[in-house]
PDB file of N, CA and C in Angstrom:
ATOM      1  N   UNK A   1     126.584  78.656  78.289  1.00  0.00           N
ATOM      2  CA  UNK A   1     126.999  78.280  79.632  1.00  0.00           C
ATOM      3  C   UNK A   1     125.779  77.989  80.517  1.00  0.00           C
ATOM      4  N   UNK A   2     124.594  78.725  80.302  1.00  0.00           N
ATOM      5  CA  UNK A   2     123.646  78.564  81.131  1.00  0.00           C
ATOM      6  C   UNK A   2     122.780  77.624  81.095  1.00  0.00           C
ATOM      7  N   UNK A   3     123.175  76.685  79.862  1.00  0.00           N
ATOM      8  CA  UNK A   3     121.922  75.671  79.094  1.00  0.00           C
ATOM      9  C   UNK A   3     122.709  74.298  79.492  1.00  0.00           C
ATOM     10  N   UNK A   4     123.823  74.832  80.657  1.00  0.00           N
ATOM     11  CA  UNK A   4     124.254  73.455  81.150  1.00  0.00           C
ATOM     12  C   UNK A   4     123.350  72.769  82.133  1.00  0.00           C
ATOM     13  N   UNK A   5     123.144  71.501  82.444  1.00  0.00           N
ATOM     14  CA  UNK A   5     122.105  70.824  82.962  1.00  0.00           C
ATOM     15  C   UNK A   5     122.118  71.454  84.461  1.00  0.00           C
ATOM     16  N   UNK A   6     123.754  71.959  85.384  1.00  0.00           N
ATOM     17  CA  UNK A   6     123.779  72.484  86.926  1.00  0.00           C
ATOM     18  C   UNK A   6     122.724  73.491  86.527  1.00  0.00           C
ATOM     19  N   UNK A   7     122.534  74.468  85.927  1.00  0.00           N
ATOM     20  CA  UNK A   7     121.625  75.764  85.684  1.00  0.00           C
ATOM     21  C   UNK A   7     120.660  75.638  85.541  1.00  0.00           C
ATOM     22  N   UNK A   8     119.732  74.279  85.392  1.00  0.00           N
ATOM     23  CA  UNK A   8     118.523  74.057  84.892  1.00  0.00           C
ATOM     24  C   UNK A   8     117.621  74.540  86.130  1.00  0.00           C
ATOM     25  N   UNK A   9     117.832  74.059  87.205  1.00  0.00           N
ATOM     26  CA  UNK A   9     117.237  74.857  88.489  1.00  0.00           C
ATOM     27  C   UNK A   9     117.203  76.073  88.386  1.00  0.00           C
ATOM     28  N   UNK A  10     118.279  76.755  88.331  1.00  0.00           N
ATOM     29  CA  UNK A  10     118.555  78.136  88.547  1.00  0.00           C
ATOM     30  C   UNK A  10     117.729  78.758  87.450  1.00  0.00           C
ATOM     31  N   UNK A  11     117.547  78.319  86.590  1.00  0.00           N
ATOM     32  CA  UNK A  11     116.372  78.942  85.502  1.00  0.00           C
ATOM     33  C   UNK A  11     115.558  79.021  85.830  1.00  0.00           C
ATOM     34  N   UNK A  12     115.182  77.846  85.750  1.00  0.00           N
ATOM     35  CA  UNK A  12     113.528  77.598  86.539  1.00  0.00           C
ATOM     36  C   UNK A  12     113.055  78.936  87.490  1.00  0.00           C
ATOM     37  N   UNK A  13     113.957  78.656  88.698  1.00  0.00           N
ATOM     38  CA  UNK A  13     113.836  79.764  89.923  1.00  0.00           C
ATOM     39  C   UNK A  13     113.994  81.445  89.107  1.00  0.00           C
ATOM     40  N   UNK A  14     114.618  81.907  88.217  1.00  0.00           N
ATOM     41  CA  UNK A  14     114.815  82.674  87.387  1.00  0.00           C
ATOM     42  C   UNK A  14     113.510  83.519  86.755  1.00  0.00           C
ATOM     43  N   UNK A  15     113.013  82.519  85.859  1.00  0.00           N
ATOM     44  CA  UNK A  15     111.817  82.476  85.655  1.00  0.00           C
ATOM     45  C   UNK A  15     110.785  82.255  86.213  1.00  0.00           C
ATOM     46  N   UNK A  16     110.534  82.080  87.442  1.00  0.00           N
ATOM     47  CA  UNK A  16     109.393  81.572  88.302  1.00  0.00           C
ATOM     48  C   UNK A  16     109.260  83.336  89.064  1.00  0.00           C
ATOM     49  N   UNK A  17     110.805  83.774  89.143  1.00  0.00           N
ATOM     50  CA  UNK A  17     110.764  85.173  90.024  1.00  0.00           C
ATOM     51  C   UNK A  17     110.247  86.058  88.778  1.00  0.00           C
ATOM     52  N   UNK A  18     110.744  86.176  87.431  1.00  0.00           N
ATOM     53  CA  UNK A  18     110.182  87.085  86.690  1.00  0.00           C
ATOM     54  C   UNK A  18     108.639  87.213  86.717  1.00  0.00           C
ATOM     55  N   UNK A  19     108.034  85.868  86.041  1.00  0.00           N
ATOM     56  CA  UNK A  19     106.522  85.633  86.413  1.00  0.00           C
ATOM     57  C   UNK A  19     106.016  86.350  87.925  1.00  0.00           C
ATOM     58  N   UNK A  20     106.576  85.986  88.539  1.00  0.00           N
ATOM     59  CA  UNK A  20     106.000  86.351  89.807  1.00  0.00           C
ATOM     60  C   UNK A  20     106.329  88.112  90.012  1.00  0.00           C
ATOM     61  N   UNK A  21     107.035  88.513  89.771  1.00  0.00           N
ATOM     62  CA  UNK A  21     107.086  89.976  89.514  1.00  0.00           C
ATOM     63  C   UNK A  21     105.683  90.606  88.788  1.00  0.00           C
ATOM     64  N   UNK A  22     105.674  90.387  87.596  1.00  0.00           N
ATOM     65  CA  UNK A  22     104.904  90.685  86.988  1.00  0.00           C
ATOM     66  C   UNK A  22     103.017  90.602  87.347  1.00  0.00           C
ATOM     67  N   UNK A  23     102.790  89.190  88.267  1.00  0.00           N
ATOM     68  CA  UNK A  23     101.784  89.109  88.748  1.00  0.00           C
ATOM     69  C   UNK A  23     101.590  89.805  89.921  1.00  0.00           C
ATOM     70  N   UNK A  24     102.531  90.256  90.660  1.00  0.00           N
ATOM     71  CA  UNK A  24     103.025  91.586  91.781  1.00  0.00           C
ATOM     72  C   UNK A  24     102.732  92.659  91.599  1.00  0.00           C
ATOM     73  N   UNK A  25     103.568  93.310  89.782  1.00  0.00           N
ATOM     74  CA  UNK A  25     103.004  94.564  90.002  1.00  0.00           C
ATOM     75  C   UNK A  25     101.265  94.607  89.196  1.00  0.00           C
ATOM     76  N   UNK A  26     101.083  93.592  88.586  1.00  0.00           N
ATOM     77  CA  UNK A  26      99.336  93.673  88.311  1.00  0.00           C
ATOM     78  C   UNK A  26      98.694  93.689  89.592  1.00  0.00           C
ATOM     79  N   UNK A  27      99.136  92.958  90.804  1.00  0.00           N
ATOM     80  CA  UNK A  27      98.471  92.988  91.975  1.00  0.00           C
ATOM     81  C   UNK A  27      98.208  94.654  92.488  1.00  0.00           C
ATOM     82  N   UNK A  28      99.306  95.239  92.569  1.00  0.00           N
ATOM     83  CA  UNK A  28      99.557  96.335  93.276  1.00  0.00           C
ATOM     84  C   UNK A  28      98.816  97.129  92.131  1.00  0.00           C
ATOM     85  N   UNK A  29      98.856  97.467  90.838  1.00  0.00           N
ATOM     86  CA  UNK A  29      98.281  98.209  90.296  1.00  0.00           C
ATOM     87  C   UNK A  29      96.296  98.470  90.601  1.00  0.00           C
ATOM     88  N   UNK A  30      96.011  97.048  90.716  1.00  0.00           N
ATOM     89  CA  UNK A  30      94.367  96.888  90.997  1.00  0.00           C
ATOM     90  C   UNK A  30      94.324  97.082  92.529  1.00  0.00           C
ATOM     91  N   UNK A  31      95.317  96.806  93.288  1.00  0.00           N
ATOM     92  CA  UNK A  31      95.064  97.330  94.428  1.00  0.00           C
ATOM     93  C   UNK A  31      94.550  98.760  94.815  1.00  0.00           C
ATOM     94  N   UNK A  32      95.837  99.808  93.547  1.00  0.00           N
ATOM     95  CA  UNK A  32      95.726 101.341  94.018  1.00  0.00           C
ATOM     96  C   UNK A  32      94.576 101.477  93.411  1.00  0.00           C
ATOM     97  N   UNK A  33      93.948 100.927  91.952  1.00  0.00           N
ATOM     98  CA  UNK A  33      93.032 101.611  91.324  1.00  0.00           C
ATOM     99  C   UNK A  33      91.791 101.475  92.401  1.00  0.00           C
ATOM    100  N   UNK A  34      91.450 100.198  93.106  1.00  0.00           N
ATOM    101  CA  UNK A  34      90.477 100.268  94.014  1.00  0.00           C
ATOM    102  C   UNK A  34      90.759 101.322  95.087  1.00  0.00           C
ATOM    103  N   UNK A  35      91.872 101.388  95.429  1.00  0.00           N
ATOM    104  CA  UNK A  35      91.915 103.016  96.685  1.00  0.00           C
ATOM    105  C   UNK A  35      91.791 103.858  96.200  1.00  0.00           C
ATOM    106  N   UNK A  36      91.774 103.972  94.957  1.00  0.00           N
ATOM    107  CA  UNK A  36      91.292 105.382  94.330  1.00  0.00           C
ATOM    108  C   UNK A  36      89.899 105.271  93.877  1.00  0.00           C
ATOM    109  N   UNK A  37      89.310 104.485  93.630  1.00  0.00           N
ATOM    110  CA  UNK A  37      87.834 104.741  93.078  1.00  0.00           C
ATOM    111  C   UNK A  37      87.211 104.660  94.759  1.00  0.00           C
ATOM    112  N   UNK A  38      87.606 104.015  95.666  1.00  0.00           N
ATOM    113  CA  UNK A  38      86.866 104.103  97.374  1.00  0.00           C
ATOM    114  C   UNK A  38      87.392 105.330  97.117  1.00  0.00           C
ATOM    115  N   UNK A  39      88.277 106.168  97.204  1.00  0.00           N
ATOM    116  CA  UNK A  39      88.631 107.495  98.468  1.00  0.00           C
ATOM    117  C   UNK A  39      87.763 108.459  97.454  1.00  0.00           C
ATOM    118  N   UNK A  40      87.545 108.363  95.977  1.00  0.00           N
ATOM    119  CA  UNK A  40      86.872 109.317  94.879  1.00  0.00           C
ATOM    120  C   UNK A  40      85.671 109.510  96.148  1.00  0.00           C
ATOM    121  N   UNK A  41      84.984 107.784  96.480  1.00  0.00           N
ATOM    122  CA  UNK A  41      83.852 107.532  96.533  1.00  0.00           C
ATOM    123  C   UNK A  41      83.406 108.445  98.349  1.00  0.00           C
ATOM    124  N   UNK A  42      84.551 108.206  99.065  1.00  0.00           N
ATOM    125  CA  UNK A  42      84.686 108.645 100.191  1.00  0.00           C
ATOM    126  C   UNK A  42      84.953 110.758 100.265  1.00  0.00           C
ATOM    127  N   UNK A  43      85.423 110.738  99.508  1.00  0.00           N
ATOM    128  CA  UNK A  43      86.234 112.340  98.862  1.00  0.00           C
ATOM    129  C   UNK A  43      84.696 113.171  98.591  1.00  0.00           C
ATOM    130  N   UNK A  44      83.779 112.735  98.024  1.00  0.00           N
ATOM    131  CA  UNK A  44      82.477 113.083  97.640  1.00  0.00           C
ATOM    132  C   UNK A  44      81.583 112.992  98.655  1.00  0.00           C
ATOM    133  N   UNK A  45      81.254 112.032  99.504  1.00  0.00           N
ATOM    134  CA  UNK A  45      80.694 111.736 100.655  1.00  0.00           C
ATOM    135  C   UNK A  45      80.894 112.270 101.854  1.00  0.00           C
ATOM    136  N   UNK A  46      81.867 112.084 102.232  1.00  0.00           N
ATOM    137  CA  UNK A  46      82.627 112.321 103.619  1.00  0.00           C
ATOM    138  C   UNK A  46      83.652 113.950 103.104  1.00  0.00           C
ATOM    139  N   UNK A  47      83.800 114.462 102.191  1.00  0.00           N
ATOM    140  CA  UNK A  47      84.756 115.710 102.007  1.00  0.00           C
ATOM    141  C   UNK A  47      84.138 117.279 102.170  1.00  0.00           C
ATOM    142  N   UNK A  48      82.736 116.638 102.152  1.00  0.00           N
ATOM    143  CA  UNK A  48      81.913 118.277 101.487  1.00  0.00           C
ATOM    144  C   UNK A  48      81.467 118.605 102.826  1.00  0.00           C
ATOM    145  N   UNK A  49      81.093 117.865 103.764  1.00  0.00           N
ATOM    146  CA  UNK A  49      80.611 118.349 104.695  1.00  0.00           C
ATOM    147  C   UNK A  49      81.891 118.728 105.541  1.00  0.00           C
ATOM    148  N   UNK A  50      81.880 120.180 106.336  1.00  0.00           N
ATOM    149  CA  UNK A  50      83.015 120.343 107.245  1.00  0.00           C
ATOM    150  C   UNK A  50      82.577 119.320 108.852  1.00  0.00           C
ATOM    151  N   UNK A  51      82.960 118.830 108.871  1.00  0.00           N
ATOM    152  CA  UNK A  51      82.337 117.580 110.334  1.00  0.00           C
ATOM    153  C   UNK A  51      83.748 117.939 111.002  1.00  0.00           C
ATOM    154  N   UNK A  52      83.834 117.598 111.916  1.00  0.00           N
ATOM    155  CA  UNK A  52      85.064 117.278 112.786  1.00  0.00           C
ATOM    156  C   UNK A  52      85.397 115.812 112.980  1.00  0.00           C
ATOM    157  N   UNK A  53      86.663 115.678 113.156  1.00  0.00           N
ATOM    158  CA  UNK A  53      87.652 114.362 112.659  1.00  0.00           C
ATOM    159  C   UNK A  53      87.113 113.760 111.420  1.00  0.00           C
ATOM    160  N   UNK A  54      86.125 114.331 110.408  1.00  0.00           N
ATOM    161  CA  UNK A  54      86.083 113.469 109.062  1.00  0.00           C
ATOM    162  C   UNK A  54      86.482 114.836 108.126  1.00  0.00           C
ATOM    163  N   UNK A  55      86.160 115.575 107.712  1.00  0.00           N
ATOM    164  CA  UNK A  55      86.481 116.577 107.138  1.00  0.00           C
ATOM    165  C   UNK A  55      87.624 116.529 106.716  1.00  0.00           C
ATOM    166  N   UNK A  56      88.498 116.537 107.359  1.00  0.00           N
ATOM    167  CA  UNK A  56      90.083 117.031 107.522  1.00  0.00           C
ATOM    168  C   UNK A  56      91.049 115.774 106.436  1.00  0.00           C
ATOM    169  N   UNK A  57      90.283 114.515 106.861  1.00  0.00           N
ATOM    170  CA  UNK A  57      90.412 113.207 106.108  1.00  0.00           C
ATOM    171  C   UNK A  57      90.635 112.905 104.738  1.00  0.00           C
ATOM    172  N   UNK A  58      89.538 113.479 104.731  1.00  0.00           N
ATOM    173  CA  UNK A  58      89.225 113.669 103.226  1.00  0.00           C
ATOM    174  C   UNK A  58      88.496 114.514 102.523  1.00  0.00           C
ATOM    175  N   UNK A  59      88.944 115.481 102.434  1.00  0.00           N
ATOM    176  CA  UNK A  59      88.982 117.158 102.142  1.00  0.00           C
ATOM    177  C   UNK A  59      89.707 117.053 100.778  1.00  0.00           C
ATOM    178  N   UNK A  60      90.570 116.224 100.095  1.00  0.00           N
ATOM    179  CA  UNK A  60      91.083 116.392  99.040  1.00  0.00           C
ATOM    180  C   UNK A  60      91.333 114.869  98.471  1.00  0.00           C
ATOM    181  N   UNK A  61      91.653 114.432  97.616  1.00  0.00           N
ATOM    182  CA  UNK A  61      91.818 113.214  96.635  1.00  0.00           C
ATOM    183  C   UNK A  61      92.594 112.607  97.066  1.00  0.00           C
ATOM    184  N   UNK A  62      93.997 113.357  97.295  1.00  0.00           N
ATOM    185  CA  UNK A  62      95.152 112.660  97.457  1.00  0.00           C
ATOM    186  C   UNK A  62      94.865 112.640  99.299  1.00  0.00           C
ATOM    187  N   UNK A  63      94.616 113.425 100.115  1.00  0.00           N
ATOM    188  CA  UNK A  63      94.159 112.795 101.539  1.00  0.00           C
ATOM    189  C   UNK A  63      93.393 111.630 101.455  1.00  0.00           C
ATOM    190  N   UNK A  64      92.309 112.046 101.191  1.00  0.00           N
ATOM    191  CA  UNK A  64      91.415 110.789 100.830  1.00  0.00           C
ATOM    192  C   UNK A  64      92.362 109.593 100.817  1.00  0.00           C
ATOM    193  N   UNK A  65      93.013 109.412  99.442  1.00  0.00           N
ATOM    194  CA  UNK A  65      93.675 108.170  99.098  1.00  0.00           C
ATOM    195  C   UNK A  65      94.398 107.844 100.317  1.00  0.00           C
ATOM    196  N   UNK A  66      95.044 108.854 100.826  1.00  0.00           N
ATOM    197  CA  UNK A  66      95.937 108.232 101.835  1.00  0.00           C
ATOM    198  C   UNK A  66      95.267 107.742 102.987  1.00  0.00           C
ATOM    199  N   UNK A  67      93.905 108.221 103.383  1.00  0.00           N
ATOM    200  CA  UNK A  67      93.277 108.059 104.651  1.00  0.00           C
ATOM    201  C   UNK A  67      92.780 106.639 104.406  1.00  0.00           C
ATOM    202  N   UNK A  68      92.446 106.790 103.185  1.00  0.00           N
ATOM    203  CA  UNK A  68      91.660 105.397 102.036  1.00  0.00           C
ATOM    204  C   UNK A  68      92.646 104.048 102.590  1.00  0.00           C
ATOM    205  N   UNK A  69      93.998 104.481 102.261  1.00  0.00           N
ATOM    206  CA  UNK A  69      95.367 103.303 102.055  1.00  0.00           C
ATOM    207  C   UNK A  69      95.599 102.728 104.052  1.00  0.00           C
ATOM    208  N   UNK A  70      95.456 103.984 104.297  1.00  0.00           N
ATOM    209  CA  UNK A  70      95.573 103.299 106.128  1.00  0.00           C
ATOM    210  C   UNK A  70      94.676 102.569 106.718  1.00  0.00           C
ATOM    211  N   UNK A  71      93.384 102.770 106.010  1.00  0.00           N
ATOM    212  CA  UNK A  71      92.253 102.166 107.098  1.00  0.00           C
ATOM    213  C   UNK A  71      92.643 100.745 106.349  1.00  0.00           C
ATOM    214  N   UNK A  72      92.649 100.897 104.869  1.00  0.00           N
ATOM    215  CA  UNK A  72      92.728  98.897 104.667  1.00  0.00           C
ATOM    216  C   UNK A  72      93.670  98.118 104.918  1.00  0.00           C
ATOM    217  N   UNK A  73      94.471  98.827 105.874  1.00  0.00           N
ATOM    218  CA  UNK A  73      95.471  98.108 106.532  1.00  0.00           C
ATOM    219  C   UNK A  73      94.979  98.236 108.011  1.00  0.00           C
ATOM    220  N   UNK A  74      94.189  98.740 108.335  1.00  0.00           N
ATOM    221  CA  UNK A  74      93.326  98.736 110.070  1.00  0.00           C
ATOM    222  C   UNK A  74      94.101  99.886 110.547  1.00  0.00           C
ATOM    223  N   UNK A  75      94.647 101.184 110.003  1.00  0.00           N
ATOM    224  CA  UNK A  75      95.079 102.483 111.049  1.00  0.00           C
ATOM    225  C   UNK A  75      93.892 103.011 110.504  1.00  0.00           C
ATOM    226  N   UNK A  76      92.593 102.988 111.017  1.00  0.00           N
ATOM    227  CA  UNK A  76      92.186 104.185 110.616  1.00  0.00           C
ATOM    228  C   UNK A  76      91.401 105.217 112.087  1.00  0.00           C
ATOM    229  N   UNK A  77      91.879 105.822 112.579  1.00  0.00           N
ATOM    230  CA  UNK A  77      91.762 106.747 113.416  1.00  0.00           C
ATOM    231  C   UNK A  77      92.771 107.950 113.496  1.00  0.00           C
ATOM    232  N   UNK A  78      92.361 108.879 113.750  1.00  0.00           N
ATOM    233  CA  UNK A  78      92.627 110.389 113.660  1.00  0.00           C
ATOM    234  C   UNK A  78      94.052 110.646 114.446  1.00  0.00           C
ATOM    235  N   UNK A  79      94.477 111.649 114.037  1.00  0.00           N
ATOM    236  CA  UNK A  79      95.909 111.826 114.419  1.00  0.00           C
ATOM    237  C   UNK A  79      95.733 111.865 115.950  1.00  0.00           C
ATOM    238  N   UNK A  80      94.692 111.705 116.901  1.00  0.00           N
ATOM    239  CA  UNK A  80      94.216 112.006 118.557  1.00  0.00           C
ATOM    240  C   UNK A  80      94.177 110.502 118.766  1.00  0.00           C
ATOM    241  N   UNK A  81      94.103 109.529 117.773  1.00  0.00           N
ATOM    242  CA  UNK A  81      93.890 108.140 117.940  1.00  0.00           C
ATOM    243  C   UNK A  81      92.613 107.713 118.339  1.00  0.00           C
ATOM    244  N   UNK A  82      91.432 108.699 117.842  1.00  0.00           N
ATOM    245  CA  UNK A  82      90.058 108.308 117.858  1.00  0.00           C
ATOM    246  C   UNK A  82      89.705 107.545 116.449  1.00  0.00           C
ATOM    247  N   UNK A  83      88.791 106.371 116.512  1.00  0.00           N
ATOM    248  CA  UNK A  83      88.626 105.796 115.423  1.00  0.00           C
ATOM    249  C   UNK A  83      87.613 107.031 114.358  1.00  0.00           C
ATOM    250  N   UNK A  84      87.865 107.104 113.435  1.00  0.00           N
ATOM    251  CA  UNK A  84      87.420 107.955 111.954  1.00  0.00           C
ATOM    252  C   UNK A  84      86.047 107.592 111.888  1.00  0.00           C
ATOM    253  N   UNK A  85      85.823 105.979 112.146  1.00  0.00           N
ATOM    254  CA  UNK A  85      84.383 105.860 111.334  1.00  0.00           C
ATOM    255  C   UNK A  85      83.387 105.935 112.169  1.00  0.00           C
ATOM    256  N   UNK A  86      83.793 106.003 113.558  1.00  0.00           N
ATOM    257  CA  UNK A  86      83.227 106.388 114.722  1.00  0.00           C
ATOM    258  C   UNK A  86      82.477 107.566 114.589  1.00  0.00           C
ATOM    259  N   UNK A  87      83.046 108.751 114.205  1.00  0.00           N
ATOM    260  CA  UNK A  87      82.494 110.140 113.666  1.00  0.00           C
ATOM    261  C   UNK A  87      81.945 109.928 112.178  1.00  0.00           C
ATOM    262  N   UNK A  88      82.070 109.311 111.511  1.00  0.00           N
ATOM    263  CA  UNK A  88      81.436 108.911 110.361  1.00  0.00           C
ATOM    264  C   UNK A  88      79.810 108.521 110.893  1.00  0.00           C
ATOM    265  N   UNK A  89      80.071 107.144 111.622  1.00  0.00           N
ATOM    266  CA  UNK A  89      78.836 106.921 111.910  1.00  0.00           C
ATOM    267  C   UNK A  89      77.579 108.079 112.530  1.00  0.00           C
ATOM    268  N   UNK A  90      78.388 108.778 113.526  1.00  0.00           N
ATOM    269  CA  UNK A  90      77.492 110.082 114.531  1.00  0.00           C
ATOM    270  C   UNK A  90      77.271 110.683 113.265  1.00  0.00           C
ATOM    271  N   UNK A  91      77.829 111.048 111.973  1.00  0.00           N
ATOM    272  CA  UNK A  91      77.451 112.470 111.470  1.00  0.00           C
ATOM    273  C   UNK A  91      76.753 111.654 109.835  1.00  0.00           C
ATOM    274  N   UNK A  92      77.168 110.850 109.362  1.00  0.00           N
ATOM    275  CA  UNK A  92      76.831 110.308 108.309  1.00  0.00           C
ATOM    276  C   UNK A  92      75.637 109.209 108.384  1.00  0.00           C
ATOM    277  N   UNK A  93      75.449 108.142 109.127  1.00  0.00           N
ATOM    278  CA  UNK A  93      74.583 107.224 109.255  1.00  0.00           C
ATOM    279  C   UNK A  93      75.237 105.896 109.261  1.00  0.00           C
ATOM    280  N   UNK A  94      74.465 105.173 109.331  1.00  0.00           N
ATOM    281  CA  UNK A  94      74.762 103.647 108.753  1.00  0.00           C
ATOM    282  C   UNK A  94      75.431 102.991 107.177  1.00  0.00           C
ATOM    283  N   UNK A  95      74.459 103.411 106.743  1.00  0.00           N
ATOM    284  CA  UNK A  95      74.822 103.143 105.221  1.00  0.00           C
ATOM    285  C   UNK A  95      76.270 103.334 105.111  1.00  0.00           C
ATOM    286  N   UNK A  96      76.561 104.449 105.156  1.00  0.00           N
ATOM    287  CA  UNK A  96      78.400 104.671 105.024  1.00  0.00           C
ATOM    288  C   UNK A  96      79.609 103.905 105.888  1.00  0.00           C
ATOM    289  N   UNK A  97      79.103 103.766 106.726  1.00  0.00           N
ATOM    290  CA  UNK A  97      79.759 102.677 108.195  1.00  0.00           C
ATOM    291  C   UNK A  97      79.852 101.059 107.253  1.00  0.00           C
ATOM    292  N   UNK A  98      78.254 100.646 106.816  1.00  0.00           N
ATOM    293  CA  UNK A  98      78.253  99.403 106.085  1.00  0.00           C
ATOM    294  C   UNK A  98      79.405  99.411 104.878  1.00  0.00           C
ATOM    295  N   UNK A  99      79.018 100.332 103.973  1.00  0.00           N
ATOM    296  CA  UNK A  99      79.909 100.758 103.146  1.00  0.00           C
ATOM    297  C   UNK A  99      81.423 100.306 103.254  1.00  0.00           C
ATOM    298  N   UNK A 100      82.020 101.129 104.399  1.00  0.00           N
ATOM    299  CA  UNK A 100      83.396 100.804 104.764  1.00  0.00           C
ATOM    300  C   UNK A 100      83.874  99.543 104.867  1.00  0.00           C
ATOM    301  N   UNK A 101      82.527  98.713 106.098  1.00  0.00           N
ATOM    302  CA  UNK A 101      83.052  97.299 106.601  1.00  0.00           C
ATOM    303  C   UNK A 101      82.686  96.168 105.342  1.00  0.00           C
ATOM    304  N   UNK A 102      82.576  96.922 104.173  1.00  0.00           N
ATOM    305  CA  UNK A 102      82.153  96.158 103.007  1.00  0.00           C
ATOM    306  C   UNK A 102      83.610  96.409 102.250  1.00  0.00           C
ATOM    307  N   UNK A 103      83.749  97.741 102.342  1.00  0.00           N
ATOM    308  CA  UNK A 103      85.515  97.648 101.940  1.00  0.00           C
ATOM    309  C   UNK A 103      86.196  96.763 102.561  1.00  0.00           C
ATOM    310  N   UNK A 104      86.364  96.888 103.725  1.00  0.00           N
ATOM    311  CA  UNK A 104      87.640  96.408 104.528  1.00  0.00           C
ATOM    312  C   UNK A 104      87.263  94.680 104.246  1.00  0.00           C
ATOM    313  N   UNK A 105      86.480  94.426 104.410  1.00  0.00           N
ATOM    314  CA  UNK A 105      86.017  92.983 103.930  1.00  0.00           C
ATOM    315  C   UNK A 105      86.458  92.833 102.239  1.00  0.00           C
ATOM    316  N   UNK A 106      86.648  93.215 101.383  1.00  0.00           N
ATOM    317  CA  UNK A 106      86.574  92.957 100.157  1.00  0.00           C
ATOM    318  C   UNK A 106      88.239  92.850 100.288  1.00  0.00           C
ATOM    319  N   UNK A 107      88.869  94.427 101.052  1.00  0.00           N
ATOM    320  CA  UNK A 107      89.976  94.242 100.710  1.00  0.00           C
ATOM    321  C   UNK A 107      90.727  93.446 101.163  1.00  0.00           C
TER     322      UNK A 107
END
């Protein structure tokens, strides 16, 4: 029934959505693996020292990741709505500030 010539579209579109699924969830998979190798990278950096408004951030893996997942969408400031990398910069330096705007640029 489906190999009638009306269906030939509807295949097409069929198959164009499967493909495209599949290149979706490869997208999303390399997406998380990069928020997880940044927040590892951030989790090590920014976790050990007790600082105020960074500490709290990323104090653990799975914070991390999540603090990781908001900023590359542009929330990244503290539950007071002070920006994060703001206190990054005062307590960490430059290098780590570059760091970030090298993430957010990539991502």
């Amino acid at each position: 029934l489906l190999r009638a010539d009306v269906f030939k579209d509807l295949l097409a579109m069929i198959r164009g959505l499967i493909g495209g699924v599949t290149v979706l969830g490869w997208s999303i998979i390399l997406f998380f693996m990069a928020i997880y190798v940044i927040s590892l990278v951030f989790r090590e950096v920014l976790g050990r020292d007790m600082k105020e408004n960074v500490y709290e951030y990323f104090s653990s893996v799975p914070r991390a990741m999540y603090t990781t997942f908001r900023c590359s969408f542009g929330d990244c400031s503290t539950a007071g709505g002070l920006p994060i990398f703001e206190h990054v910069q005062k307590h960490h330096g430059t290098p780590l500030s570059l760091f970030y705007c090298f993430f957010i640029f990539v991502v």
